[in-house]
N, C-alpha and C. Protein backbone atom coordinates (compact mmCIF):
# COMPACT_ATOMS: atom_id res chain seq x y z
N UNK A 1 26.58 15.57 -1.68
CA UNK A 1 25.48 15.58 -0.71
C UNK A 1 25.91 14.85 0.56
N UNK A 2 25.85 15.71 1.42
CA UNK A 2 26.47 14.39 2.80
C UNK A 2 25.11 13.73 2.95
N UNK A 3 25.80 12.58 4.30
CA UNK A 3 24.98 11.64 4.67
C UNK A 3 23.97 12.75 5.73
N UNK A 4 24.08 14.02 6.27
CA UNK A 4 22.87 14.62 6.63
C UNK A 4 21.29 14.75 6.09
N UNK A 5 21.86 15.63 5.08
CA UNK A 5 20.75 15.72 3.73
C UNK A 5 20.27 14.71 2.97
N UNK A 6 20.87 13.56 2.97
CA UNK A 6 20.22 12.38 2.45
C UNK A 6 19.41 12.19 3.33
N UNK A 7 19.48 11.86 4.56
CA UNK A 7 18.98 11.26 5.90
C UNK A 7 17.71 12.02 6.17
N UNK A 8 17.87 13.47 5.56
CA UNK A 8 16.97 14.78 5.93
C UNK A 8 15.55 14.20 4.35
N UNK A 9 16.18 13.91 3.36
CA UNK A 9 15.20 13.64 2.16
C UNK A 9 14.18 12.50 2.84
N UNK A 10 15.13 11.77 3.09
CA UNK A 10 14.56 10.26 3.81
C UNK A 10 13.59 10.02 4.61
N UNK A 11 13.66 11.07 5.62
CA UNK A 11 12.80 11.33 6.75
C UNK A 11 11.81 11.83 6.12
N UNK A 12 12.16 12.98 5.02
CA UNK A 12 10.49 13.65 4.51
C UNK A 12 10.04 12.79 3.94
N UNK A 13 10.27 12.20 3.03
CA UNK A 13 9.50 10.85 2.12
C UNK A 13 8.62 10.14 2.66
N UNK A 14 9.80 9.91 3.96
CA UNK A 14 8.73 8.73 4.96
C UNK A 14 7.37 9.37 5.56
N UNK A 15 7.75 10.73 5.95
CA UNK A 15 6.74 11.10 6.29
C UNK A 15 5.36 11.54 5.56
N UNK A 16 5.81 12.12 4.42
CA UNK A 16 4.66 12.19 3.78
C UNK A 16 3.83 11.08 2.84
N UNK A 17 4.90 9.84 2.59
CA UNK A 17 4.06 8.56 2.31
C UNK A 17 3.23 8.08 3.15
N UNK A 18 3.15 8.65 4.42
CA UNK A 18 2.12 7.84 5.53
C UNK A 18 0.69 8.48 5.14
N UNK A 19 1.11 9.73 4.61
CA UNK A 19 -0.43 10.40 4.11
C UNK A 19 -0.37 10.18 2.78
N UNK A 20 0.10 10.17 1.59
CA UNK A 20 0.50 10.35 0.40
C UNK A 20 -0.50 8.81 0.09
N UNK A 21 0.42 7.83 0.77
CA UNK A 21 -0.05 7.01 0.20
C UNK A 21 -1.53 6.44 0.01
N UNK A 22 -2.49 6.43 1.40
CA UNK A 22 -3.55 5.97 1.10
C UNK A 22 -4.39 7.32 0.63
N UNK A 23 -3.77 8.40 0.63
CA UNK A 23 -4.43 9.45 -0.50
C UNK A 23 -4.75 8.94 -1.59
N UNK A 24 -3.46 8.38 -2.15
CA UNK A 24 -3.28 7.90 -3.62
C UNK A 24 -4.71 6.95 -3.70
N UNK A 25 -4.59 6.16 -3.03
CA UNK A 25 -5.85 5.03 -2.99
C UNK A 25 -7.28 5.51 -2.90
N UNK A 26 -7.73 6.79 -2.60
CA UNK A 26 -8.46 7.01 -2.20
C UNK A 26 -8.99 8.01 -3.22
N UNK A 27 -7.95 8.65 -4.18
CA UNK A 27 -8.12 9.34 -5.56
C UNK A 27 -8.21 8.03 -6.40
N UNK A 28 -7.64 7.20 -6.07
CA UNK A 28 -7.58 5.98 -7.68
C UNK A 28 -9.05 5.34 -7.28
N UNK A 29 -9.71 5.42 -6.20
CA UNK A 29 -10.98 4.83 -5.97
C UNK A 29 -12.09 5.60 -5.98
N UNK A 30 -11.90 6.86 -6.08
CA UNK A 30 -13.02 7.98 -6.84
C UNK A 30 -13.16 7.93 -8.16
N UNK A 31 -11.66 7.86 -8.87
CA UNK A 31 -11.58 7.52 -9.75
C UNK A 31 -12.47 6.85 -10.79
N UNK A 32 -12.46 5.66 -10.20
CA UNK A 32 -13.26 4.56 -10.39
C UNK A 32 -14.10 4.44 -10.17
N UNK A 33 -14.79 5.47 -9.21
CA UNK A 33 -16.41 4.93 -9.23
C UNK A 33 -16.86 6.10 -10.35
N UNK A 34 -16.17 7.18 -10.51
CA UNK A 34 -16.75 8.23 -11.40
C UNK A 34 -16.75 7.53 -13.12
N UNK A 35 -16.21 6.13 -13.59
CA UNK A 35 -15.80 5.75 -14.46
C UNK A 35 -16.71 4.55 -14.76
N UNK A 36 -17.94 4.75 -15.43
CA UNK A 36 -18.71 3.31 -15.07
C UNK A 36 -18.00 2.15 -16.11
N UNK A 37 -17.80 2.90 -17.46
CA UNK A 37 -17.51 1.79 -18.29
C UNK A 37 -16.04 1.28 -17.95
N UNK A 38 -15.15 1.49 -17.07
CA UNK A 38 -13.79 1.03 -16.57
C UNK A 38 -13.30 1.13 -17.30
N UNK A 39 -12.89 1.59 -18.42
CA UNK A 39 -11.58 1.85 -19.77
C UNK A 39 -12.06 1.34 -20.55
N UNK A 40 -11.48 1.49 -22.16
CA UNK A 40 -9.87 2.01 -21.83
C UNK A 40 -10.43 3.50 -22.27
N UNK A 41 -10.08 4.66 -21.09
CA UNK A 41 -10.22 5.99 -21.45
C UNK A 41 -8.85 6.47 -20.16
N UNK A 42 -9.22 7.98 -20.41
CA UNK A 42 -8.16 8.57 -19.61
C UNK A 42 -8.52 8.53 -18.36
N UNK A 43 -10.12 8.31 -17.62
CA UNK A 43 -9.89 8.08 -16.39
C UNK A 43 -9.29 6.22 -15.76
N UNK A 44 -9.54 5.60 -16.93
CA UNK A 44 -8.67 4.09 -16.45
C UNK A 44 -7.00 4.60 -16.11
N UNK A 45 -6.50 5.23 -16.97
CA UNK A 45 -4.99 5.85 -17.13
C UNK A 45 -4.53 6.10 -15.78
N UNK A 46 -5.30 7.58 -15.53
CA UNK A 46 -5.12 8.14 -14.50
C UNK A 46 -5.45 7.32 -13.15
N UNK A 47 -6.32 6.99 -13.25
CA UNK A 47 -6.68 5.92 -11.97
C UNK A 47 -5.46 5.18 -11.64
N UNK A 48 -5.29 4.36 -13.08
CA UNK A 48 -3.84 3.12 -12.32
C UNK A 48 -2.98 4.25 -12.21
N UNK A 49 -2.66 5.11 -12.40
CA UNK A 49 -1.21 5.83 -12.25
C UNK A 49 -1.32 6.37 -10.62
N UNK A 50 -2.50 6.98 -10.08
CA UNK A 50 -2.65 7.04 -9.04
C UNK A 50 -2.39 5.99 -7.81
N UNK A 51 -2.77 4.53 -8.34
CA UNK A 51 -2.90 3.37 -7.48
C UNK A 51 -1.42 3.17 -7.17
N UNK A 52 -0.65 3.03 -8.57
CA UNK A 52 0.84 2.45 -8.83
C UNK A 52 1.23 3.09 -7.79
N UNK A 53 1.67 4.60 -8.01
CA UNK A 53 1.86 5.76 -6.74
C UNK A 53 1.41 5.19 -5.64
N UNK A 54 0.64 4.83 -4.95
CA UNK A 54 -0.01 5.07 -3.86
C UNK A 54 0.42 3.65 -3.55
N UNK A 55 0.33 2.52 -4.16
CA UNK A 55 1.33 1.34 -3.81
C UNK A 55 2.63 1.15 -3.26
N UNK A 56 3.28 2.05 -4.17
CA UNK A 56 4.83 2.25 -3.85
C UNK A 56 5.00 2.98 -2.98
N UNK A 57 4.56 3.90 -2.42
CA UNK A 57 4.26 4.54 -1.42
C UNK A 57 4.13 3.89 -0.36
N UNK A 58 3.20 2.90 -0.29
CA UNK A 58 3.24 1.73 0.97
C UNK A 58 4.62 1.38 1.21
N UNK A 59 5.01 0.72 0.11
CA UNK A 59 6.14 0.43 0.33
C UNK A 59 7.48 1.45 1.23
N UNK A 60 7.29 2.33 1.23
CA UNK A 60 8.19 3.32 1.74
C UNK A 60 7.20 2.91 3.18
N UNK A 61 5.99 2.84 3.44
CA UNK A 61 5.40 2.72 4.83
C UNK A 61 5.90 1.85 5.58
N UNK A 62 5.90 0.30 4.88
CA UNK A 62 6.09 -0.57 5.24
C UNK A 62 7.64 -0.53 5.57
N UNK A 63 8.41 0.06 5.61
CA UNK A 63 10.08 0.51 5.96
C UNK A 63 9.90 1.27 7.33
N UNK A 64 9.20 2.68 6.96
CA UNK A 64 8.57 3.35 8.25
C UNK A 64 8.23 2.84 9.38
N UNK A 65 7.02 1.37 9.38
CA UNK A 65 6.60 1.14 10.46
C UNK A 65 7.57 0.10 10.96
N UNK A 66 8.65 -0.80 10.24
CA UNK A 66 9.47 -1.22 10.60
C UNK A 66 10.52 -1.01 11.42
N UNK A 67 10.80 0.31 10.91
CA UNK A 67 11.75 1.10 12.25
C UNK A 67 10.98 1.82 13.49
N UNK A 68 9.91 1.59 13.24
CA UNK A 68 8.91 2.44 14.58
C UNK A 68 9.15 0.87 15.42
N UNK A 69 9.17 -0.06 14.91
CA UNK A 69 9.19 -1.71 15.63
C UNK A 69 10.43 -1.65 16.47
N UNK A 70 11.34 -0.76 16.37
CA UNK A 70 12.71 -0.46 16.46
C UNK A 70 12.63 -0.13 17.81
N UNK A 71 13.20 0.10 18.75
CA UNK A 71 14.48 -1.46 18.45
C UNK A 71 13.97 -2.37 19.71
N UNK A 72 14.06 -3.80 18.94
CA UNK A 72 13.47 -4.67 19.48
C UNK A 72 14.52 -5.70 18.94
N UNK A 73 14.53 -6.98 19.67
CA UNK A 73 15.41 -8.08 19.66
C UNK A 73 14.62 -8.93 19.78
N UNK A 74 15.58 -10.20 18.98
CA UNK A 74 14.89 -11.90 19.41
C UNK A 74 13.33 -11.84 18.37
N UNK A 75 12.42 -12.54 18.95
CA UNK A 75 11.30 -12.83 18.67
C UNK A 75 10.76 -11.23 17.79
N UNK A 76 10.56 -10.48 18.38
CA UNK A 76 9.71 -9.39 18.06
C UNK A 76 10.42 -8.86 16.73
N UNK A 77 11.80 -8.67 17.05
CA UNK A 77 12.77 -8.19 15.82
C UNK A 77 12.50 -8.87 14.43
N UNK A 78 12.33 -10.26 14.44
CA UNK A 78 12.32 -11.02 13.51
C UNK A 78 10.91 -11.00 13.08
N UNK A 79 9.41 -10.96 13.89
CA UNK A 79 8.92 -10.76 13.75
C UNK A 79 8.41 -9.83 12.79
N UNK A 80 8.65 -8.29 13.02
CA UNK A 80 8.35 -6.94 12.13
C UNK A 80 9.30 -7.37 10.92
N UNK A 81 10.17 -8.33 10.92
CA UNK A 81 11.21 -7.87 9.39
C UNK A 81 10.40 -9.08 8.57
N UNK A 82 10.00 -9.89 9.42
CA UNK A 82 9.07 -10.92 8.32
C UNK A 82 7.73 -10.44 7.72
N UNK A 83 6.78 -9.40 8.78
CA UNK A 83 6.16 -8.96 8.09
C UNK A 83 6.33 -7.95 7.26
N UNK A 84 7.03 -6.89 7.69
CA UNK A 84 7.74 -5.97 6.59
C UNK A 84 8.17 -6.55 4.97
N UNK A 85 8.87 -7.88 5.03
CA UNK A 85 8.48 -8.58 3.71
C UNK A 85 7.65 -9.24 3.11
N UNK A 86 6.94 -9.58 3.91
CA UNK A 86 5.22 -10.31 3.42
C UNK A 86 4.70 -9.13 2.63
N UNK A 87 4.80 -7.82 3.28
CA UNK A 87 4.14 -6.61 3.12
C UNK A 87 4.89 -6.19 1.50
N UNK A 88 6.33 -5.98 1.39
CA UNK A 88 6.80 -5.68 0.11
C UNK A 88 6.85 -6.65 -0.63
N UNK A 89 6.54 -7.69 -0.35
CA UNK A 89 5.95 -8.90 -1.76
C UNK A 89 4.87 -8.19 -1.79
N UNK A 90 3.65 -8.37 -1.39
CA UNK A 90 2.50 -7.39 -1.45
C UNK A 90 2.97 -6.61 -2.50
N UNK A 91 3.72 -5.98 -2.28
CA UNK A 91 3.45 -4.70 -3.24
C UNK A 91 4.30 -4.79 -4.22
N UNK A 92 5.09 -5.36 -4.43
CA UNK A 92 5.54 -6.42 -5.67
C UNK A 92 4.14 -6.43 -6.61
N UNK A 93 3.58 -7.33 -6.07
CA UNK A 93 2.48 -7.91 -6.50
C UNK A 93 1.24 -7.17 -7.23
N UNK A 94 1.15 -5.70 -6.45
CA UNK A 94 0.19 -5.16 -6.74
C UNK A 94 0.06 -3.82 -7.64
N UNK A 95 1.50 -4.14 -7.39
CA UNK A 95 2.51 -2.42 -8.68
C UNK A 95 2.11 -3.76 -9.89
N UNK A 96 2.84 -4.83 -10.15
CA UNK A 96 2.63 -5.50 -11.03
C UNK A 96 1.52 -5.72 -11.71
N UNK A 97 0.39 -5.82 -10.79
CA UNK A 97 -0.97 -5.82 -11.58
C UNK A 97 -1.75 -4.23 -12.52
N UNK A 98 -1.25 -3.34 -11.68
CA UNK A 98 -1.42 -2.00 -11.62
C UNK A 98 -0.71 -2.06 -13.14
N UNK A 99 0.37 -1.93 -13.41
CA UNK A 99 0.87 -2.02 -14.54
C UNK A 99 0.50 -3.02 -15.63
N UNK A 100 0.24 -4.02 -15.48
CA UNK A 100 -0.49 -4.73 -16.17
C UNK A 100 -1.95 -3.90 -16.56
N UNK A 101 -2.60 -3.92 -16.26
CA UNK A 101 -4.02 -3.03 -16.10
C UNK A 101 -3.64 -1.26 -16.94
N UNK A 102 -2.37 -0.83 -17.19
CA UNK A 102 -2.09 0.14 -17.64
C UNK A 102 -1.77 0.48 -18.97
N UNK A 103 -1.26 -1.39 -19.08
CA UNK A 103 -0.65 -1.49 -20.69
C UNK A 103 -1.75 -1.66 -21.49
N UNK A 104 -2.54 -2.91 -20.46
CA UNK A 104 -4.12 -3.32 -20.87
C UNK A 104 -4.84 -1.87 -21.73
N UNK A 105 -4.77 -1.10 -20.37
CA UNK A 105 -5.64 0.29 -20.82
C UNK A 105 -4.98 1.39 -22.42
N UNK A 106 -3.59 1.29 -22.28
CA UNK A 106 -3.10 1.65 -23.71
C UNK A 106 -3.12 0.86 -24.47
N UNK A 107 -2.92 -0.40 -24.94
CA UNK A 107 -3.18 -1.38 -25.88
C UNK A 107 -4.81 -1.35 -26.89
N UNK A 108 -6.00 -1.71 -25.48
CA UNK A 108 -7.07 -2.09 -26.12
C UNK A 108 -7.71 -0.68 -27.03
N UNK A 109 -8.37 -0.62 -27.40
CA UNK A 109 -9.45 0.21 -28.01
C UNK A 109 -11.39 -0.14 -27.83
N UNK A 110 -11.21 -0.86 -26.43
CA UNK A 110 -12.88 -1.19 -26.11
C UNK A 110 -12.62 -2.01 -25.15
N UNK A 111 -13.40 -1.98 -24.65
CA UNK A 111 -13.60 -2.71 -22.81
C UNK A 111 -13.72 -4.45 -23.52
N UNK A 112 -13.80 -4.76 -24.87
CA UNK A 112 -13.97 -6.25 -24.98
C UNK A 112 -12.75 -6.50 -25.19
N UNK A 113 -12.11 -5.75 -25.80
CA UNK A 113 -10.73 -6.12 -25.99
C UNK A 113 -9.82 -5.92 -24.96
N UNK A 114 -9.92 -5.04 -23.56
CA UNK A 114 -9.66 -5.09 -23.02
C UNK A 114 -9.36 -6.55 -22.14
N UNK A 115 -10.76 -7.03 -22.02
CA UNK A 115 -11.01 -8.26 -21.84
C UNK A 115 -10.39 -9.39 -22.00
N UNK A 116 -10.29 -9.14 -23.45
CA UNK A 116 -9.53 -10.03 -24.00
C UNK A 116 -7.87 -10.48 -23.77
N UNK A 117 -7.35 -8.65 -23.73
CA UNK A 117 -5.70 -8.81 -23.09
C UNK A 117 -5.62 -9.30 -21.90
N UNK A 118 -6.67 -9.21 -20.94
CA UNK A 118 -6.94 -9.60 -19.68
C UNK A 118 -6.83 -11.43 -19.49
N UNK A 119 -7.62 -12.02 -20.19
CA UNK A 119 -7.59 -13.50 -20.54
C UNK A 119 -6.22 -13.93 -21.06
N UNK A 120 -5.28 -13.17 -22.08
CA UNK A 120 -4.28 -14.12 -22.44
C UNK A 120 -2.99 -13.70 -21.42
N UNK A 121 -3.49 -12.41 -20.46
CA UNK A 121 -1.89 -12.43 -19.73
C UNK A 121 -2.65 -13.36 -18.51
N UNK A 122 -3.97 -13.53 -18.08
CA UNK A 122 -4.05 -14.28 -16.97
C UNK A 122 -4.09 -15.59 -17.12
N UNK A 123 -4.08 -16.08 -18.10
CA UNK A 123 -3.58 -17.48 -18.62
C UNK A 123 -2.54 -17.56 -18.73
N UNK A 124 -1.30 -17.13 -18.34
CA UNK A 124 -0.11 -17.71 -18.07
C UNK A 124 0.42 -18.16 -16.82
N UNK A 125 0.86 -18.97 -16.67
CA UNK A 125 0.92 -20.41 -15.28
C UNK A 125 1.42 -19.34 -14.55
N UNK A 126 0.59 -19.44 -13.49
CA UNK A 126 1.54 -18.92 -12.23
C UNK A 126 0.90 -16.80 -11.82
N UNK A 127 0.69 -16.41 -13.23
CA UNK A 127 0.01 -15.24 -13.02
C UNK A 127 -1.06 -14.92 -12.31
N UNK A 128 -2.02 -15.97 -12.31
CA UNK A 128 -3.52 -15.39 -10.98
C UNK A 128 -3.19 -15.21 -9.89
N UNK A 129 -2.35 -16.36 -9.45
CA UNK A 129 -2.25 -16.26 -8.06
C UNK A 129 -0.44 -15.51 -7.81
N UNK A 130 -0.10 -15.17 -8.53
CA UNK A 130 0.99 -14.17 -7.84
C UNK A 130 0.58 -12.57 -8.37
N UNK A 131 -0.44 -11.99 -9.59
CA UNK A 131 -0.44 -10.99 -9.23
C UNK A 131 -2.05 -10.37 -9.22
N UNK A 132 -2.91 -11.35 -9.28
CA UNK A 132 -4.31 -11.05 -9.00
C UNK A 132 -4.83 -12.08 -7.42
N UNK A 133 -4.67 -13.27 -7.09
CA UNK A 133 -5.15 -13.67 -5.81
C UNK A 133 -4.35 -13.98 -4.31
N UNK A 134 -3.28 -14.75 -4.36
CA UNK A 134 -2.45 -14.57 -3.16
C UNK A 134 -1.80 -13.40 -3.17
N UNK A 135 -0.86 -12.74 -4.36
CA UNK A 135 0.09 -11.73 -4.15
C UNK A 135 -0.51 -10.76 -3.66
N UNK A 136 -1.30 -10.42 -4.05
CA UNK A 136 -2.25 -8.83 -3.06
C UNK A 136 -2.45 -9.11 -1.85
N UNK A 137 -2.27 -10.30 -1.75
CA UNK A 137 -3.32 -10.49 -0.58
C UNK A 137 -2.40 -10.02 0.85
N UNK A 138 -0.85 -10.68 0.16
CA UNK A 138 -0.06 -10.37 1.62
C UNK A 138 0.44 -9.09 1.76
N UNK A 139 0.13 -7.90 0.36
CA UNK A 139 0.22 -6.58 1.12
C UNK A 139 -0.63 -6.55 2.60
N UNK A 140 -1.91 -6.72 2.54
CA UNK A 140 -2.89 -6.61 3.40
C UNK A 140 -2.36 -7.43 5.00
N UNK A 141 -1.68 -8.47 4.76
CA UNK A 141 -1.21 -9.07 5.41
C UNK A 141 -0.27 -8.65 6.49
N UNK A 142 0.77 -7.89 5.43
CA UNK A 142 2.00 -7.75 6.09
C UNK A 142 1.43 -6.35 7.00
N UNK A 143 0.84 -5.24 6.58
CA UNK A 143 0.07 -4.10 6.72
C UNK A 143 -0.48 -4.69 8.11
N UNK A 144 -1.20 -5.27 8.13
CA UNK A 144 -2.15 -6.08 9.47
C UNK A 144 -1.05 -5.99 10.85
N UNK A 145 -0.16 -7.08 10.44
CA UNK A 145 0.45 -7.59 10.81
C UNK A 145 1.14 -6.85 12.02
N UNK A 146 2.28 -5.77 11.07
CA UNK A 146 3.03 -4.62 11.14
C UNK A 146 2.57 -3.75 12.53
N UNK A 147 1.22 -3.45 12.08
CA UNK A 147 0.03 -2.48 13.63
C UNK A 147 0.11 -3.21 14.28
N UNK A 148 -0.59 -4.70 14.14
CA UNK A 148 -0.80 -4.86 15.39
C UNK A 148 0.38 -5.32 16.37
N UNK A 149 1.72 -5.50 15.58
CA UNK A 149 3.16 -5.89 16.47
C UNK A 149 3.22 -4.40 17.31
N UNK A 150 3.04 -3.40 16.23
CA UNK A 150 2.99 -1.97 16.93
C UNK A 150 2.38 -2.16 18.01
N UNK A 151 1.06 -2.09 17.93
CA UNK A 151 -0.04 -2.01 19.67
C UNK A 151 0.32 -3.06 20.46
N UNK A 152 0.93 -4.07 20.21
CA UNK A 152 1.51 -5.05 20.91
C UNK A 152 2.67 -4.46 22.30
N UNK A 153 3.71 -3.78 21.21
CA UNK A 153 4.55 -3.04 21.76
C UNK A 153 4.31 -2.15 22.73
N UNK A 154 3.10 -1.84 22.35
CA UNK A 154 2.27 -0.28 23.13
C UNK A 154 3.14 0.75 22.42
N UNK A 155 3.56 0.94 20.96
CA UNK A 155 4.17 1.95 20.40
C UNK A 155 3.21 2.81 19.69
N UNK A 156 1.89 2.05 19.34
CA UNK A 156 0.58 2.89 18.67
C UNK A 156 -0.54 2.19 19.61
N UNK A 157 -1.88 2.84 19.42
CA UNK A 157 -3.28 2.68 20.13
C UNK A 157 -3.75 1.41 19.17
N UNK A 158 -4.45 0.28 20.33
CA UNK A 158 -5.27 -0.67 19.51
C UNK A 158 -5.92 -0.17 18.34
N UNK A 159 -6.49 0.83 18.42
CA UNK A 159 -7.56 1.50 17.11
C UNK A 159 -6.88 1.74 16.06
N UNK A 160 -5.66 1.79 16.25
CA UNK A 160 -5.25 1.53 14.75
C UNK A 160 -4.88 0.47 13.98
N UNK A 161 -4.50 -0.49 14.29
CA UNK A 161 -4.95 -1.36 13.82
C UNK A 161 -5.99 -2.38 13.43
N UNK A 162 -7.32 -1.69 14.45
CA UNK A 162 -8.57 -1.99 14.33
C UNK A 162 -8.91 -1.31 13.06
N UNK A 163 -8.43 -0.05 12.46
CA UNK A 163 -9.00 0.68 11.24
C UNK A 163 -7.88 0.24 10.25
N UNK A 164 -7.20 -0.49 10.55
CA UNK A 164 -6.40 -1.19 9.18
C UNK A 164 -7.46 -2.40 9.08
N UNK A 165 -7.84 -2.81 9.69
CA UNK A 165 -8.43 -4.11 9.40
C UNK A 165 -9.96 -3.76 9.14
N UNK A 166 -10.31 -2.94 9.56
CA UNK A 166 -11.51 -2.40 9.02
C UNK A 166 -11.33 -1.95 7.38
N UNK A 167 -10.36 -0.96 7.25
CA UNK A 167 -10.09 -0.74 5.71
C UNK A 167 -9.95 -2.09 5.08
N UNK A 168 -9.22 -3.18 5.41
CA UNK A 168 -8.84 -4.54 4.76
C UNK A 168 -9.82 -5.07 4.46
N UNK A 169 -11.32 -4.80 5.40
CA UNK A 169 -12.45 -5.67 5.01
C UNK A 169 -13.21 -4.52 3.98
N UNK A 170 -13.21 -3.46 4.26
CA UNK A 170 -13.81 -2.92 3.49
C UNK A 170 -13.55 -3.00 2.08
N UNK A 171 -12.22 -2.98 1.65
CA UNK A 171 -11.74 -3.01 0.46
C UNK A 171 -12.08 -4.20 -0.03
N UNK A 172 -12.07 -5.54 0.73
CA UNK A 172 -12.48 -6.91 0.12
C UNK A 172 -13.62 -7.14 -0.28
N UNK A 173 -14.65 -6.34 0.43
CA UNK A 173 -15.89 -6.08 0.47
C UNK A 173 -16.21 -5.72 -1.12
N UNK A 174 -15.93 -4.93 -1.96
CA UNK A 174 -16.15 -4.27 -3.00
C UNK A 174 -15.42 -3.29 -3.51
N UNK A 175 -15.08 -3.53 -4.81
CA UNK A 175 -14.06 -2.51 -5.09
C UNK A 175 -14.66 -1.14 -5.31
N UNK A 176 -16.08 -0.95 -5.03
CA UNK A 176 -16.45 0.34 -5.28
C UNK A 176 -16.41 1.05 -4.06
N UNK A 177 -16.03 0.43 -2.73
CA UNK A 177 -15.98 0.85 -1.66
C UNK A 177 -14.40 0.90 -1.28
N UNK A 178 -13.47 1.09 -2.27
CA UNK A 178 -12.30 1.48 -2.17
C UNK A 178 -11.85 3.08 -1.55
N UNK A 179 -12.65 4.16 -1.79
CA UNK A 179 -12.46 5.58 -0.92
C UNK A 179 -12.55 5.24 0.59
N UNK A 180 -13.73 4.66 0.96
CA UNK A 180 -13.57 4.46 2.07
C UNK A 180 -12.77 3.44 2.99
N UNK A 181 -12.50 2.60 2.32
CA UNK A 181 -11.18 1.48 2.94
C UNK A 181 -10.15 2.66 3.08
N UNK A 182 -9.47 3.63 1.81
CA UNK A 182 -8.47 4.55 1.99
C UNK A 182 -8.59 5.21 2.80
N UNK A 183 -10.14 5.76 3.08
CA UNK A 183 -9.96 6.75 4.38
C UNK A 183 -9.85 6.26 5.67
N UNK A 184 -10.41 4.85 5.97
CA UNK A 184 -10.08 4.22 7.39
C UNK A 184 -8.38 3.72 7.53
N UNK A 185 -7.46 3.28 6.04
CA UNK A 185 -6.28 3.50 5.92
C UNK A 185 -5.70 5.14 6.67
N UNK A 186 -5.62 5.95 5.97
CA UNK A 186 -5.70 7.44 6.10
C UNK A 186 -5.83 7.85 7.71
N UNK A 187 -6.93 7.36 8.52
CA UNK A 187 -7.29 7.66 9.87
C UNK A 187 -6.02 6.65 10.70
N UNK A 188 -6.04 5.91 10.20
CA UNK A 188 -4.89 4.82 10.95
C UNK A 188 -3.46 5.17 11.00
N UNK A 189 -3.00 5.64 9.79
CA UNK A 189 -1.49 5.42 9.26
C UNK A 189 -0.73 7.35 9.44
N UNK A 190 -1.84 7.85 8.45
CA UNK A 190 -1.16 9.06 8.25
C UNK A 190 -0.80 9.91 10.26
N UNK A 191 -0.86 9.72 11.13
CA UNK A 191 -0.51 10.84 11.99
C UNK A 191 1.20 9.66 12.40
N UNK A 192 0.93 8.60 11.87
CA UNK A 192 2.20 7.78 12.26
C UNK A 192 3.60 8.70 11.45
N UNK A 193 3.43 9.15 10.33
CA UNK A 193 4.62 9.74 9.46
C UNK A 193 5.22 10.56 10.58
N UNK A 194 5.14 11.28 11.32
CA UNK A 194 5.72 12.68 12.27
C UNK A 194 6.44 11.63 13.26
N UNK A 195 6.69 10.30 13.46
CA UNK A 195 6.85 9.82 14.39
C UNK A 195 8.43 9.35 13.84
N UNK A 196 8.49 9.38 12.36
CA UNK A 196 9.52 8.38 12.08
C UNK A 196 10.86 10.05 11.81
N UNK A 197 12.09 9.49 12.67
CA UNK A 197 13.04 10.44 12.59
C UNK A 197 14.19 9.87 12.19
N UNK A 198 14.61 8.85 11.35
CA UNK A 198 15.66 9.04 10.93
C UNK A 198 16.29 9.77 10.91
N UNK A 199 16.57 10.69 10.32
CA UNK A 199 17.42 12.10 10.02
C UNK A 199 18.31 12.08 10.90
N UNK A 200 18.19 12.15 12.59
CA UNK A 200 18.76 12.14 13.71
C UNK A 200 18.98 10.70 14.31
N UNK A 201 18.16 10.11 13.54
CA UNK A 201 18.68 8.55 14.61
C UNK A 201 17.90 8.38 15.59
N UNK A 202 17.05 9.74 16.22
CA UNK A 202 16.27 9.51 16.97
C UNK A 202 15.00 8.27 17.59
N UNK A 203 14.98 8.07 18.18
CA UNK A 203 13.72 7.09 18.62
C UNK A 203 12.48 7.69 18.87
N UNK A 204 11.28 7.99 18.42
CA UNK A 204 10.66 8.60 18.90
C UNK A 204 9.38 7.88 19.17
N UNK A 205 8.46 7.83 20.26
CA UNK A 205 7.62 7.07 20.82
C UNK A 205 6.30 7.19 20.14
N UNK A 206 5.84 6.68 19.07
CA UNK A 206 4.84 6.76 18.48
C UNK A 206 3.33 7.09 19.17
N UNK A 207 2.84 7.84 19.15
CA UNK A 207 1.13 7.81 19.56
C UNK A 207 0.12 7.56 18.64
């Protein structure tokens, strides 16, 4: 395979994780509201398998909007690569819980026992806050962050990062209001994928 066709895979990935991904979020949060008793059944399954996806997927974003930061020096440079990793701890963090929540869902046989697996993995030192309270938190972070260095640049419109941060509150807001955090994600992120050209090396001026 030359280094063309790699470069050519690369570019599509990126591009369709800009939509792919908060799709994913936005099926794993229908998901969930169509699911009152929350597991363990096949829509808990399917839900996290959707989220996991749609996580990792960021992660390919969070690369994307990094090179849209491109090319920049000094301050700004260092800037996007610090949040770009705030952002993939994030999602460290939140594939991890996702999976946790998956084994949970094959293991138990009733939402008490569910419960229950829930209590003895979150009782281990150090687990709340790296993959249920800080660690999520700096996906959201790095995500924030990322836009608004963008509109800074003048490489994207203030409004998009106004609808990342709108999705950020929305989602904090309630997890039953997770479709719509994805779709103000979705309005923000997805027309950014067409912008990123690797393949060619190209620079291309984001709108």
């Amino acid at each position: 395979m030359t280094n063309r066709s790699r470069g050519t895979r690369g570019t599509v990935l990126t591009r369709s994780a800009f939509i792919a991904a908060p799709l994913c979020m936005l099926v794993y949060g229908a998901i969930r509201l169509s699911d009152p008793t929350h597991g363990p059944n096949l829509a808990w399954i399917s839900g996290h398998i959707a989220m996991i996806a749609g996580v990792l997927l960021f992660g390919v974003i969070f690369l994307g909007l990094l090179w849209l930061s491109e090319p920049a020096t000094g301050a700004p440079r260092l800037s996007a690569r610090v949040a770009a990793l705030i952002g993939l701890v994030g999602v460290v963090s939140v594939t991890a819980q996702g999976v946790i929540d998956l084994i949970v869902g094959f293991r138990a046989d009733s939402r008490a026992g569910m419960d229950q697996l829930f209590e003895e993995v979150q009782s281990h030192p150090g687990v709340m806050p790296a993959v249920y309270t800080v660690g999520p938190m700096l996906f959201y972070v790095g995500l924030l962050w990322l836009t608004i260095q963008l509109a800074v640049q003048r490489r994207i419109p203030v409004w998009r990062p106004a609808l990342v941060l709108l999705g950020t509150a929305t989602m904090a807001a309630g997890l039953d209001l997770l479709p719509l955090g994805a779709l103000f994600f979705c309005l923000a992120l997805s027309p950014l994928g067409r912008n990123v050209g690797v393949a060619t090396g190209a620079r291309i001026q984001p709108t």
